[in-house]
C-alpha atoms as a PDB file:
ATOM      1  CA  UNK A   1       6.407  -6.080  13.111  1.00  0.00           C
ATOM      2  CA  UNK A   2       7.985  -2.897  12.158  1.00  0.00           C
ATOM      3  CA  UNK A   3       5.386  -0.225  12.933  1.00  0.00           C
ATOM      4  CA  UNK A   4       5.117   3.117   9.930  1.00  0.00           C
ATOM      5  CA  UNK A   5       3.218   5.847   8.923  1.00  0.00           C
ATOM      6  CA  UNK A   6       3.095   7.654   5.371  1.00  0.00           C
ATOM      7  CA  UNK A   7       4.956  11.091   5.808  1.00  0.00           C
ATOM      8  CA  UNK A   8       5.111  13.907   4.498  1.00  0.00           C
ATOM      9  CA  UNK A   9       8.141  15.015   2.070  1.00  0.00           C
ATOM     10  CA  UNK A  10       7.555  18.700   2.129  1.00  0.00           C
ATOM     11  CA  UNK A  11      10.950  20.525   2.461  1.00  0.00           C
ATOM     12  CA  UNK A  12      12.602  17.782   1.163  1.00  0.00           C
ATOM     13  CA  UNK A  13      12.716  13.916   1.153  1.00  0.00           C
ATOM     14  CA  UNK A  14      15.215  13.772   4.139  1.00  0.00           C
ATOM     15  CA  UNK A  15      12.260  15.394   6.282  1.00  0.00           C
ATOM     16  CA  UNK A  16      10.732  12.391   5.653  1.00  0.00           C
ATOM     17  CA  UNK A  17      13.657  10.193   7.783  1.00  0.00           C
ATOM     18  CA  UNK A  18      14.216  12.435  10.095  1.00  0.00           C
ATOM     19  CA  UNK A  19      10.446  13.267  11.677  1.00  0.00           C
ATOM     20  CA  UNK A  20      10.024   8.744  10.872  1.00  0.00           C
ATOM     21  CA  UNK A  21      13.114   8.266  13.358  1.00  0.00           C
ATOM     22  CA  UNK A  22      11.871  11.369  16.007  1.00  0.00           C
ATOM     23  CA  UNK A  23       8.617   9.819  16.471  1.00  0.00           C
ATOM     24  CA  UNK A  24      10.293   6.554  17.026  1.00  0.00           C
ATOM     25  CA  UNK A  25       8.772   4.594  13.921  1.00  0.00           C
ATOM     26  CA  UNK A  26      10.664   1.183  12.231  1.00  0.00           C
ATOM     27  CA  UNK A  27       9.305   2.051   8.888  1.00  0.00           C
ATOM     28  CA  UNK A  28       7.944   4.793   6.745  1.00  0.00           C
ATOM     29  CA  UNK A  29       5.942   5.558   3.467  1.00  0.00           C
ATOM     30  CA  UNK A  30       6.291   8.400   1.258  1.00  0.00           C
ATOM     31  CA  UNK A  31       5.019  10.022  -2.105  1.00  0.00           C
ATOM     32  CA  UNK A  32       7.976  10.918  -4.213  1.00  0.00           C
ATOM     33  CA  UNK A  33       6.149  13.598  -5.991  1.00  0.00           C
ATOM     34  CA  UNK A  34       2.938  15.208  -5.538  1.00  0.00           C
ATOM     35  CA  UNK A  35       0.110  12.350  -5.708  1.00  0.00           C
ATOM     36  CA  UNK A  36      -1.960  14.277  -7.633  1.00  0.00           C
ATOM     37  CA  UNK A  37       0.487  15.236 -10.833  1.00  0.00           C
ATOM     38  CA  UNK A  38       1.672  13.400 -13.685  1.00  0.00           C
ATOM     39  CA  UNK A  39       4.918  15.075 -14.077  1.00  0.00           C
ATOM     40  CA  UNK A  40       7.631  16.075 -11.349  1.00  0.00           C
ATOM     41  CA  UNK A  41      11.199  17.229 -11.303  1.00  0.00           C
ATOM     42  CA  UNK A  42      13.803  14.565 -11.526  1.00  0.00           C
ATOM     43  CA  UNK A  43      15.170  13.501  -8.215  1.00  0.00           C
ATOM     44  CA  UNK A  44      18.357  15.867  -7.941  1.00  0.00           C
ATOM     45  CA  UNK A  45      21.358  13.811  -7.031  1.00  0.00           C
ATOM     46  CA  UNK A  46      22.299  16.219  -4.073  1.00  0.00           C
ATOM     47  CA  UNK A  47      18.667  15.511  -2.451  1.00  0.00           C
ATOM     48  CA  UNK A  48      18.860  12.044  -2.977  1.00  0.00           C
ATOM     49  CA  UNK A  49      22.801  11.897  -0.825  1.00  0.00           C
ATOM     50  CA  UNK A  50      20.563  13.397   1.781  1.00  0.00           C
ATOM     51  CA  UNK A  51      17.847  11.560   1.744  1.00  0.00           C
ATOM     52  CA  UNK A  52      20.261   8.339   2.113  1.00  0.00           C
ATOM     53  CA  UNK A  53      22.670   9.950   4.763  1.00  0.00           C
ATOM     54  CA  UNK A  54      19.149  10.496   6.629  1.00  0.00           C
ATOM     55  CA  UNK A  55      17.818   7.362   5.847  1.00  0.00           C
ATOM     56  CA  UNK A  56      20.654   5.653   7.147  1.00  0.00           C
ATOM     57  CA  UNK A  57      20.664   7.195  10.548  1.00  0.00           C
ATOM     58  CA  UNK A  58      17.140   6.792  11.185  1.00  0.00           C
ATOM     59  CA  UNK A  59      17.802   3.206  10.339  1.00  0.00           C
ATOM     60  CA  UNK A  60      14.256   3.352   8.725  1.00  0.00           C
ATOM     61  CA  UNK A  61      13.547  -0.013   6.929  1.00  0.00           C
ATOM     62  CA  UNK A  62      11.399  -0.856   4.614  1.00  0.00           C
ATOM     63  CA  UNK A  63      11.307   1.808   2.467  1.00  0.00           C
ATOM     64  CA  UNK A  64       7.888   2.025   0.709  1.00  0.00           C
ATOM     65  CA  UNK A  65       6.276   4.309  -1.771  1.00  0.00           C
ATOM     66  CA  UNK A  66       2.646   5.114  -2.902  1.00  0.00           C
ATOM     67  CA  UNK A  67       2.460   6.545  -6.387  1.00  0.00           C
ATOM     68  CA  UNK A  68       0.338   8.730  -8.011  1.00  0.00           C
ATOM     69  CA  UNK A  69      -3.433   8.848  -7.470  1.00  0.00           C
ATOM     70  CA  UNK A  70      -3.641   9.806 -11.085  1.00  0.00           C
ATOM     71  CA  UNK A  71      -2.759   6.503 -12.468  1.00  0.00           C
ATOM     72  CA  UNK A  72      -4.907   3.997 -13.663  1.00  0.00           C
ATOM     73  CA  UNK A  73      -3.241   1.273 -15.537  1.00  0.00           C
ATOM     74  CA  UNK A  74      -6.696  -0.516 -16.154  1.00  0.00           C
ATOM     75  CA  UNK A  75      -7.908   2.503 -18.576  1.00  0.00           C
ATOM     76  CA  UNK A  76     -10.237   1.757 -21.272  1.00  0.00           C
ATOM     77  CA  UNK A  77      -9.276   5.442 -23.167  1.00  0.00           C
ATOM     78  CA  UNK A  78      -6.123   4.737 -25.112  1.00  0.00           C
ATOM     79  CA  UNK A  79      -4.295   8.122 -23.759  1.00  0.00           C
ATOM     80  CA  UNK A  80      -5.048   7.406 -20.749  1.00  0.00           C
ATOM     81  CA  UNK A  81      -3.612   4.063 -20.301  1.00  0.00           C
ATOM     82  CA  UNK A  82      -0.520   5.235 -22.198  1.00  0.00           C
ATOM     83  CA  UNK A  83       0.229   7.724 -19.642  1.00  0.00           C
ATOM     84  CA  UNK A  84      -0.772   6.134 -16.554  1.00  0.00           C
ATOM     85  CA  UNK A  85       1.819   3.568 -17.990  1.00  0.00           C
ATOM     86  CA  UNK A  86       4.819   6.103 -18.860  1.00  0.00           C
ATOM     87  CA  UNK A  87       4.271   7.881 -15.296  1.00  0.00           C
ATOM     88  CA  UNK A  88       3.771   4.175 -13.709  1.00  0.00           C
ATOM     89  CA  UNK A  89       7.585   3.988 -15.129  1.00  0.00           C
ATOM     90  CA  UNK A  90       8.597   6.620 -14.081  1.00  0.00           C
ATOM     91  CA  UNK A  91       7.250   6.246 -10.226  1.00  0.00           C
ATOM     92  CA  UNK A  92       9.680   2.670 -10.357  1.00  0.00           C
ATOM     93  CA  UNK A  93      12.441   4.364 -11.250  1.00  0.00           C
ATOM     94  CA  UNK A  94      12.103   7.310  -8.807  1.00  0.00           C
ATOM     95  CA  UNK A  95      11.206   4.402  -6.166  1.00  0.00           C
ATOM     96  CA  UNK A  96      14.425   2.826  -7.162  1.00  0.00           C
ATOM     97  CA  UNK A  97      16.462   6.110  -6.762  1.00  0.00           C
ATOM     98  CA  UNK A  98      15.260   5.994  -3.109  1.00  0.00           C
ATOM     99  CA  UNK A  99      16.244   2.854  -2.371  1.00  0.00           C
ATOM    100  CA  UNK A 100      12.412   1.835  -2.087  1.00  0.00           C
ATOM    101  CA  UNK A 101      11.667  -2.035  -1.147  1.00  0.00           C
ATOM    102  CA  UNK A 102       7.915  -1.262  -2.845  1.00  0.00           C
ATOM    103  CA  UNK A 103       6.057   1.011  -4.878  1.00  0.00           C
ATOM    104  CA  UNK A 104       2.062   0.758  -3.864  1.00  0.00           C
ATOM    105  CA  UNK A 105      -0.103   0.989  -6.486  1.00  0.00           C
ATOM    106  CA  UNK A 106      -4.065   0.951  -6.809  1.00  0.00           C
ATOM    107  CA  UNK A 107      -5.143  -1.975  -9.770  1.00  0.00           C
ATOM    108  CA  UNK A 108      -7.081   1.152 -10.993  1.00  0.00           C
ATOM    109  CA  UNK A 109     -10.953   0.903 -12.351  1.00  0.00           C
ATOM    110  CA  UNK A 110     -12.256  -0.456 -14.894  1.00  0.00           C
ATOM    111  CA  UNK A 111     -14.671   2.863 -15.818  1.00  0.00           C
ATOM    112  CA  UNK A 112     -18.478   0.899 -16.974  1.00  0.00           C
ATOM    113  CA  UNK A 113     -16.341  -1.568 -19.408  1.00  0.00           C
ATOM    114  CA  UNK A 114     -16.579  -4.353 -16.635  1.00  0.00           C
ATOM    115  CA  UNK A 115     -13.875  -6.151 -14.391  1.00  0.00           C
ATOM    116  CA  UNK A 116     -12.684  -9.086 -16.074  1.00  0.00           C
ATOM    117  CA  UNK A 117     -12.045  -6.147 -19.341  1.00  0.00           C
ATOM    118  CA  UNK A 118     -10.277  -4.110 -16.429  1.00  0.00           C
ATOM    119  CA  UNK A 119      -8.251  -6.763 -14.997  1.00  0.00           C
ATOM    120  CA  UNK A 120      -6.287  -7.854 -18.973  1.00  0.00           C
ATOM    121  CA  UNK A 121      -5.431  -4.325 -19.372  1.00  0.00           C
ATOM    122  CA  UNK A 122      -3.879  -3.905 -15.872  1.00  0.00           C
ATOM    123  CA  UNK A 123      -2.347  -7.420 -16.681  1.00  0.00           C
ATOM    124  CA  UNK A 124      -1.000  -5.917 -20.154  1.00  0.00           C
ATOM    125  CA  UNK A 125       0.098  -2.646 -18.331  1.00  0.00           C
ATOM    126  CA  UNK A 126       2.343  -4.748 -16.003  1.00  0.00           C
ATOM    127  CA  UNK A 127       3.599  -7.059 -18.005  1.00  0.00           C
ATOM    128  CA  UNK A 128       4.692  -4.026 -20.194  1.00  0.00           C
ATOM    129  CA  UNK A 129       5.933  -2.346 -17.114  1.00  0.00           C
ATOM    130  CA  UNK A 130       7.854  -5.133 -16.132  1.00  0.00           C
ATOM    131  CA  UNK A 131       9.468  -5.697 -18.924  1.00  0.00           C
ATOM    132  CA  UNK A 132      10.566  -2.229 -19.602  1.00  0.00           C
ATOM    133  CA  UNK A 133      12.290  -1.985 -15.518  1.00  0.00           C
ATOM    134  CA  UNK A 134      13.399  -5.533 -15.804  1.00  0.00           C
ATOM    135  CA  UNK A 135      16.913  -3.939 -14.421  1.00  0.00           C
ATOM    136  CA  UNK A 136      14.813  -2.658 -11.312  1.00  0.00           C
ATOM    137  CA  UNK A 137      15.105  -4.516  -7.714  1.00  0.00           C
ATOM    138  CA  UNK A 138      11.504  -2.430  -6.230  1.00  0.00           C
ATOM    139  CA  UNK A 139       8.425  -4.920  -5.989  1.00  0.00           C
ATOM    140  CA  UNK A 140       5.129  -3.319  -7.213  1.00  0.00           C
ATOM    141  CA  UNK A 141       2.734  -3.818  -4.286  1.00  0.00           C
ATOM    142  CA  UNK A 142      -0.758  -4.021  -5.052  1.00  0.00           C
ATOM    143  CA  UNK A 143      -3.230  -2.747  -2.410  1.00  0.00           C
ATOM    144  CA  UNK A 144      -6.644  -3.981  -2.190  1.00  0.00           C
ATOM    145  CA  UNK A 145      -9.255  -1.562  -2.582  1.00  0.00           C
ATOM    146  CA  UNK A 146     -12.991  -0.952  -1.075  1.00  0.00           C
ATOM    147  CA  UNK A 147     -14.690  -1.217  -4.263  1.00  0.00           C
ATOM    148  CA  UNK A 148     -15.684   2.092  -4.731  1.00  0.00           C
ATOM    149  CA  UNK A 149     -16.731   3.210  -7.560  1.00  0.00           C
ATOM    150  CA  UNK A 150     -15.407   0.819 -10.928  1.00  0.00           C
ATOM    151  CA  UNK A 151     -12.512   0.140  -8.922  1.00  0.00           C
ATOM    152  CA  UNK A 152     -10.838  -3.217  -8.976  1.00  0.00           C
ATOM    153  CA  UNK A 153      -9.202  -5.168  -6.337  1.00  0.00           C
ATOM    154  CA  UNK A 154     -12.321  -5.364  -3.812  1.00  0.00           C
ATOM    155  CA  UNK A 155     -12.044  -9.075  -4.109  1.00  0.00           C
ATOM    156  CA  UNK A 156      -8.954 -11.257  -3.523  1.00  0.00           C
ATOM    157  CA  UNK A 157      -9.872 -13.347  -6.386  1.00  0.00           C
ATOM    158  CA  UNK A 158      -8.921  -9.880  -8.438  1.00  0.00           C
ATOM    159  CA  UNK A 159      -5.202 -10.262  -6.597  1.00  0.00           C
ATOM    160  CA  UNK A 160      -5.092 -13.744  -7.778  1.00  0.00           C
ATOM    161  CA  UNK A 161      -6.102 -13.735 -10.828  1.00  0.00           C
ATOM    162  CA  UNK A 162      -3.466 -10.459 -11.615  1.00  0.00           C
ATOM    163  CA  UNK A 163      -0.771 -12.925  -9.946  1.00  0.00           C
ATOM    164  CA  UNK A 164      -1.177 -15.637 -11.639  1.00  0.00           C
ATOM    165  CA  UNK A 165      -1.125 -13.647 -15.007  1.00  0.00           C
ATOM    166  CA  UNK A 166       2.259 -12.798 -14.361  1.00  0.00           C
ATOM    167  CA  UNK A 167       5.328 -14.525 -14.873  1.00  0.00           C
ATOM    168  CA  UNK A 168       7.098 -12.079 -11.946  1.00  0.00           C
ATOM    169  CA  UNK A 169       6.738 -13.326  -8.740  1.00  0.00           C
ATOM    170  CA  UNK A 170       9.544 -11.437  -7.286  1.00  0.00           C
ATOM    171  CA  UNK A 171       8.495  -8.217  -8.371  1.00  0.00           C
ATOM    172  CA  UNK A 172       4.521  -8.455  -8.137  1.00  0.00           C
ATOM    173  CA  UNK A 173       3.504  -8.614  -4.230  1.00  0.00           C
ATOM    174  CA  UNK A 174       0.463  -7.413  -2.707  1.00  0.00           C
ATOM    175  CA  UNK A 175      -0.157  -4.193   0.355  1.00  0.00           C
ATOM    176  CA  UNK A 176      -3.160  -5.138   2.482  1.00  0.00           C
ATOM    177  CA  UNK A 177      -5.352  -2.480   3.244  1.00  0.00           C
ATOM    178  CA  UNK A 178      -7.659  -3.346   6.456  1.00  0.00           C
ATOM    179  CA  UNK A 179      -9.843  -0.420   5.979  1.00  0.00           C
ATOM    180  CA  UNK A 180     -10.067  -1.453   2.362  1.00  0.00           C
ATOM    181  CA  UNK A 181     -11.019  -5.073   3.006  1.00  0.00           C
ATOM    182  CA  UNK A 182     -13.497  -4.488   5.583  1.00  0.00           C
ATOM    183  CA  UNK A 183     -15.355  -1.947   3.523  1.00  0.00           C
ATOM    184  CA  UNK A 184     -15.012  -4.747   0.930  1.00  0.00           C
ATOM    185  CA  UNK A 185     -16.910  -6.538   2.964  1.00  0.00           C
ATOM    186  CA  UNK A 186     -14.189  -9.047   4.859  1.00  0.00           C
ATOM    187  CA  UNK A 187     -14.766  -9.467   8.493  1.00  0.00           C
ATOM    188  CA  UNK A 188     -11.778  -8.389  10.885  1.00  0.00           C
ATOM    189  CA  UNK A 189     -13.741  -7.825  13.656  1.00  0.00           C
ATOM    190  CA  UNK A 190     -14.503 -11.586  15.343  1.00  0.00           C
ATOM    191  CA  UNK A 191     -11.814 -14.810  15.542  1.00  0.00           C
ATOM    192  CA  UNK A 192     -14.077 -16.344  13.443  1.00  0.00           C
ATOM    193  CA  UNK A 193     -14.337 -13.765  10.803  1.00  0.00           C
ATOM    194  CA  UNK A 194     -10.570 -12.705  10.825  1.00  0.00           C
ATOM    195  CA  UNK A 195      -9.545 -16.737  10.756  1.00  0.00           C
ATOM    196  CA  UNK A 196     -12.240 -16.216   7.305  1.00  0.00           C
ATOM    197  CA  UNK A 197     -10.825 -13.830   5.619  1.00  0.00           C
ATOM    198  CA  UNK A 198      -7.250 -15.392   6.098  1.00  0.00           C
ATOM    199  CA  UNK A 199      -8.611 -18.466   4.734  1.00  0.00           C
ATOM    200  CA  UNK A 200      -9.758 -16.557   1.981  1.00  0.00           C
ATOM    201  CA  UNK A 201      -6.732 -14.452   1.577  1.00  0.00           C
ATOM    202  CA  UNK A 202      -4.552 -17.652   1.614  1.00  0.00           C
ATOM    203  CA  UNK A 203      -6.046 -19.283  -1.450  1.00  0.00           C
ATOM    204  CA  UNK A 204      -6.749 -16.488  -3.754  1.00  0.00           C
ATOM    205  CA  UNK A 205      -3.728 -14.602  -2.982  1.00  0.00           C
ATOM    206  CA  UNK A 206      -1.149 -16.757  -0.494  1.00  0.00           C
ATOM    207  CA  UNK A 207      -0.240 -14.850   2.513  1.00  0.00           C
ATOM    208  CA  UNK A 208       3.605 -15.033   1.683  1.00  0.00           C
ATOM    209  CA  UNK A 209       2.801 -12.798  -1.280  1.00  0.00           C
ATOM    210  CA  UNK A 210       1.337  -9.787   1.572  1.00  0.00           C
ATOM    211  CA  UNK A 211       4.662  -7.786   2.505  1.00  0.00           C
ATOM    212  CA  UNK A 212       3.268  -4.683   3.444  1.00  0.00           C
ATOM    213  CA  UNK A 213      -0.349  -3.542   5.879  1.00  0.00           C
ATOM    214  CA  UNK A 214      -2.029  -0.638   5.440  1.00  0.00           C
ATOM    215  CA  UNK A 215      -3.427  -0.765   9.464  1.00  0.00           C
ATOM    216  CA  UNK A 216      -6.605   1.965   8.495  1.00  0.00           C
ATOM    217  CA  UNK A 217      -9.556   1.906  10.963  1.00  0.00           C
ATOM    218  CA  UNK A 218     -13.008   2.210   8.528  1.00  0.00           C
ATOM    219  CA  UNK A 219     -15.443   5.434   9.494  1.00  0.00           C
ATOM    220  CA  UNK A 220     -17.828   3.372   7.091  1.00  0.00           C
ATOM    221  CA  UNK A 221     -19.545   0.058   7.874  1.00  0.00           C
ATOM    222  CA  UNK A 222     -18.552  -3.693   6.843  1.00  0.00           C
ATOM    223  CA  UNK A 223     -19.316  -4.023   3.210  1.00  0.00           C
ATOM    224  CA  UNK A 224     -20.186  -0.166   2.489  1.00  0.00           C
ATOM    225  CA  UNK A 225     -17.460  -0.317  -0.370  1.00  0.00           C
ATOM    226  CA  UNK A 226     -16.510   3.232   0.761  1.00  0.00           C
ATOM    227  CA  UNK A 227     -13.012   4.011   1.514  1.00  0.00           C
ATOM    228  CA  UNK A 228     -12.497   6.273   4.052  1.00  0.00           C
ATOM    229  CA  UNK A 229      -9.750   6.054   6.948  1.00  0.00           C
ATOM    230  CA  UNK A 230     -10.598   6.479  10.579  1.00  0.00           C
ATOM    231  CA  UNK A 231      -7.766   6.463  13.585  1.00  0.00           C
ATOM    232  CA  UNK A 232      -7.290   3.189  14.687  1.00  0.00           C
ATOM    233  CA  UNK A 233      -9.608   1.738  16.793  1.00  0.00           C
ATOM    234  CA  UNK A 234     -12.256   4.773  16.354  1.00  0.00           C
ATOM    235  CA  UNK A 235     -13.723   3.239  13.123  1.00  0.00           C
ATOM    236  CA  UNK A 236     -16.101   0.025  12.494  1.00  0.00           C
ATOM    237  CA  UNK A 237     -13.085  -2.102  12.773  1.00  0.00           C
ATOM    238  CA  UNK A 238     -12.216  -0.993  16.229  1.00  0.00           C
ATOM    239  CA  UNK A 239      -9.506  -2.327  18.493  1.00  0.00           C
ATOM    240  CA  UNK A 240     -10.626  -6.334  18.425  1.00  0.00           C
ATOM    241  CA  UNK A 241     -10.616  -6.306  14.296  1.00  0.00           C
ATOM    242  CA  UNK A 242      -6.826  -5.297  14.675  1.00  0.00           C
ATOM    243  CA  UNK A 243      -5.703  -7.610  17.793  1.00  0.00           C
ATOM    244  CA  UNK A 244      -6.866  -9.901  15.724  1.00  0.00           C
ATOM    245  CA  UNK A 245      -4.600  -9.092  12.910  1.00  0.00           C
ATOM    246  CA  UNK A 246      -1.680  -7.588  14.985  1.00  0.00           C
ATOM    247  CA  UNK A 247      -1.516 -10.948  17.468  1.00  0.00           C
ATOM    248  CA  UNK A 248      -1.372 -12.949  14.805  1.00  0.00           C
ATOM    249  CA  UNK A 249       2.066 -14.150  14.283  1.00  0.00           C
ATOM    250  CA  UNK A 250       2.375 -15.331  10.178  1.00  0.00           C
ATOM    251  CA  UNK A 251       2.584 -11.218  10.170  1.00  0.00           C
ATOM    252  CA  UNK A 252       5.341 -11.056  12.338  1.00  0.00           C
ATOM    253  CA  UNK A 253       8.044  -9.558  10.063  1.00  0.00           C
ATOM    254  CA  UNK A 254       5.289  -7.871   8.230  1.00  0.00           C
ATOM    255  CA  UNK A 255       5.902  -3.761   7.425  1.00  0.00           C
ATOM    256  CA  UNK A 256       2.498  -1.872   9.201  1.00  0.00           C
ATOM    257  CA  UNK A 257       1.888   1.583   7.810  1.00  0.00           C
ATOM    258  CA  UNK A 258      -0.470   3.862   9.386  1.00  0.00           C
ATOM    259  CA  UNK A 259      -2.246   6.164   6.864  1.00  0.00           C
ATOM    260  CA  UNK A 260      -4.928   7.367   9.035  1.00  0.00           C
ATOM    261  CA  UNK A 261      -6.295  11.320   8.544  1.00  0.00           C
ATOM    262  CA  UNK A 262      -4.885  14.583  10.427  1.00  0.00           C
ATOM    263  CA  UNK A 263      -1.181  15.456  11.289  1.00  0.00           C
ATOM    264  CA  UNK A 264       2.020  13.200  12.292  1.00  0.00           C
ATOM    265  CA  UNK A 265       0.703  13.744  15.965  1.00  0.00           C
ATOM    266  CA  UNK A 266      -1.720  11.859  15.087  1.00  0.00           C
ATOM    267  CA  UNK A 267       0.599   9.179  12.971  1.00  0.00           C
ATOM    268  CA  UNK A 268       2.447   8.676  16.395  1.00  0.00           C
ATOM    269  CA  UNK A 269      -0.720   7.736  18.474  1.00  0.00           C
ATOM    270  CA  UNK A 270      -1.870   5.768  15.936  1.00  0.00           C
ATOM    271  CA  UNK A 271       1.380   3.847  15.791  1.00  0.00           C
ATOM    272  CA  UNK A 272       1.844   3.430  19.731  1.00  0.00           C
ATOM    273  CA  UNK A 273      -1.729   2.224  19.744  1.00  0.00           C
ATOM    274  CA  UNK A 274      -1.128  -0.641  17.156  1.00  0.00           C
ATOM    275  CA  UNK A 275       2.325  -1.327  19.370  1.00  0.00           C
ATOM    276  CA  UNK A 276       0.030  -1.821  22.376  1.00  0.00           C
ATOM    277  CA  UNK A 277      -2.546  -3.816  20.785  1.00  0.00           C
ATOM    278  CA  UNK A 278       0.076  -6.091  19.307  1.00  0.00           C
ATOM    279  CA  UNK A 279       1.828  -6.418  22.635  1.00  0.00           C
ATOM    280  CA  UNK A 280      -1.794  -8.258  23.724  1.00  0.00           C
ATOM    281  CA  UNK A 281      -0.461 -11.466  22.802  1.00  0.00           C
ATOM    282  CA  UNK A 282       2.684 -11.323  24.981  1.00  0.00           C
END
C-alpha cells in the first residue's frame, strides 16, 4: 500500500512535497485552492515548475486532489448546479496542471427533492463534465459519504447506479471513505462484517473500480450517519475494523490517505500506525 495524508499547501504547493517526503509518506492529498471558495488564482506556471521539481524528489505517487466543499453537482437550484459544474471544471483542469492521478469529489445532496432526483442530475453534471475535459487524463474519484444530511453516496448501490450511468469507465472511479461507510452503517469492525461489506462493495460497485482509501477512524457510532474523523484506532472503528481492511491483500497497491483532525504530527502517527497494523499480516 502506499501510505498518505492530505496536506496542507499554505506557502505554496511545493510545501506540500516536501513536508509528504520529510515525514516519510508514499502518497499525498492536497486542495489546490481554498476548499471553501469558488474562485482561485490560476496556477502560475513558475509555482507549478516547483511543485513538479518537488514532486519529483519526494518521489510522491499518487497524486490526489479533493475539490471544493462548495460544490454540489446534484443541485436542484439552477445557479447552483451551473456553478458547482463550471468550478467542478475548473478543479480537473487545475488537478491536471498538477499532474493529479484523481480529483475526489463528494456526489453532493440532493436538498428535500429525493435521491433517485439527486442521483440524474449528478449523472447529467458528469456526463457534461466529461465531455467538456474529454482531453483530460485525471479520474474523478467519488467518495462515499455518511449520509448526513440529503447527502448521497451513503449506499453503494448510489456508486453503482452513478457507474453504470456512465459511459467512462476510465475516468469515473470511486475513494472509499472508512469513516464514511461505517457511519453509513457498514460493519468494519468483525471478519464477518468486513468480509460483508466487501461482498457488498463488490457487486454494487466492483472493488477494481476503488483506487483510493480514505483510512478515517469514526468518533460517531456504526450507522449514526454523522461524519466526523477520529485518529485511527481512537474512534468506533478502532484498530480491528482497519486490520481488517489493511491485511487484506485485493488492497495491496491501493493509495491510503489519512485525513484525520489536528496537525501533520498527528498525520505522521496516524500513518505509522496504519503501517503497523498492516504489517499484522506478515
Amino acid at each position: 500500500m502506499r501510505f498518505g495524508a492530505h496536506l496542507s499547501t499554505a506557502g505554496g504547493l511545493h510545501h506540500a512535497a516536501r513536508n509528504g517526503a520529510a515525514l516519510g509518506f508514499d502518497s499525498l492529498q492536497i486542495f489546490t485552492k481554498s476548499p471553501s471558495q469558488w474562485r482561485a488564482a490560476p496556477l502560475r506556471e513558475d509555482a507549478l515548475t516547483t511543485w513538479r521539481e518537488a514532486l519529483t524528489a519526494a518521489g510522491l505517487y499518487p497524486v490526489i486532489v479533493h475539490d471544493a466543499y462548495l460544490i454540489n453537482l446534484a443541485a436542484p437550484d439552477p445557479t447552483v448546479l451551473m456553478r458547482s459544474r463550471a468550478a467542478f471544471a475548473e478543479e480537473l483542469r487545475r488537478a491536471e496542471a498538477v499532474g493529479a492521478q484523481y480529483l475526489v469529489t463528494h456526489l453532493g445532496a440532493h436538498l428535500g427533492t429525493g435521491e433517485a432526483a439527486g442521483l440524474q442530475r449528478l449523472m447529467e453534471s458528469l456526463r457534461q463534465l466529461l465531455n467538456q475535459t474529454s482531453d483530460l487524463r485525471v479520474q474523478i474519484a467519488l467518495e462515499t459519504t455518511a449520509g448526513q444530511g440529503t447527502a448521497l453516496g451513503w449506499r453503494f448501490e448510489h456508486l453503482g447506479e452513478v457507474l453504470a450511468g456512465l459511459d467512462w469507465p476510465a475516468r469515473v472511479v470511486v475513494c472509499l471513505d472508512t469513516c464514511h461507510v461505517f457511519a453509513a452503517g457498514y460493519e468494519l469492525r468483525t471478519p464477518e462484517g468486513y468480509a460483508a461489506t466487501m461482498e457488498a462493495l463488490a457487486a454494487q460497485v466492483g472493488l477494481d473500480r476503488v483506487t483510493v482509501i480514505h483510512a478515517n477512524d469514526s468518533k460517531k457510532p456504526l450507522g449514526s450517519r454523522v461524519d466526523r474523523h477520529a485518529h485511527v484506532g481512537q474512534g468506533e472503528i478502532g484498530d480491528a475494523g482497519f486490520v481488517n481492511l489493511l491485511t487484506d491483500p485485493r488492497w495491496r497497491e491501493t493509495a491510503v490517505i489519512v485525513e484525520t483532525p489536528e496537525s501533520e504530527t498527528m498525520h505522521a502517527v496516524n500513518v505509522q500506525r496504519l503501517r503497523e497494523l498492516a504489517a499484522t499480516a506478515r
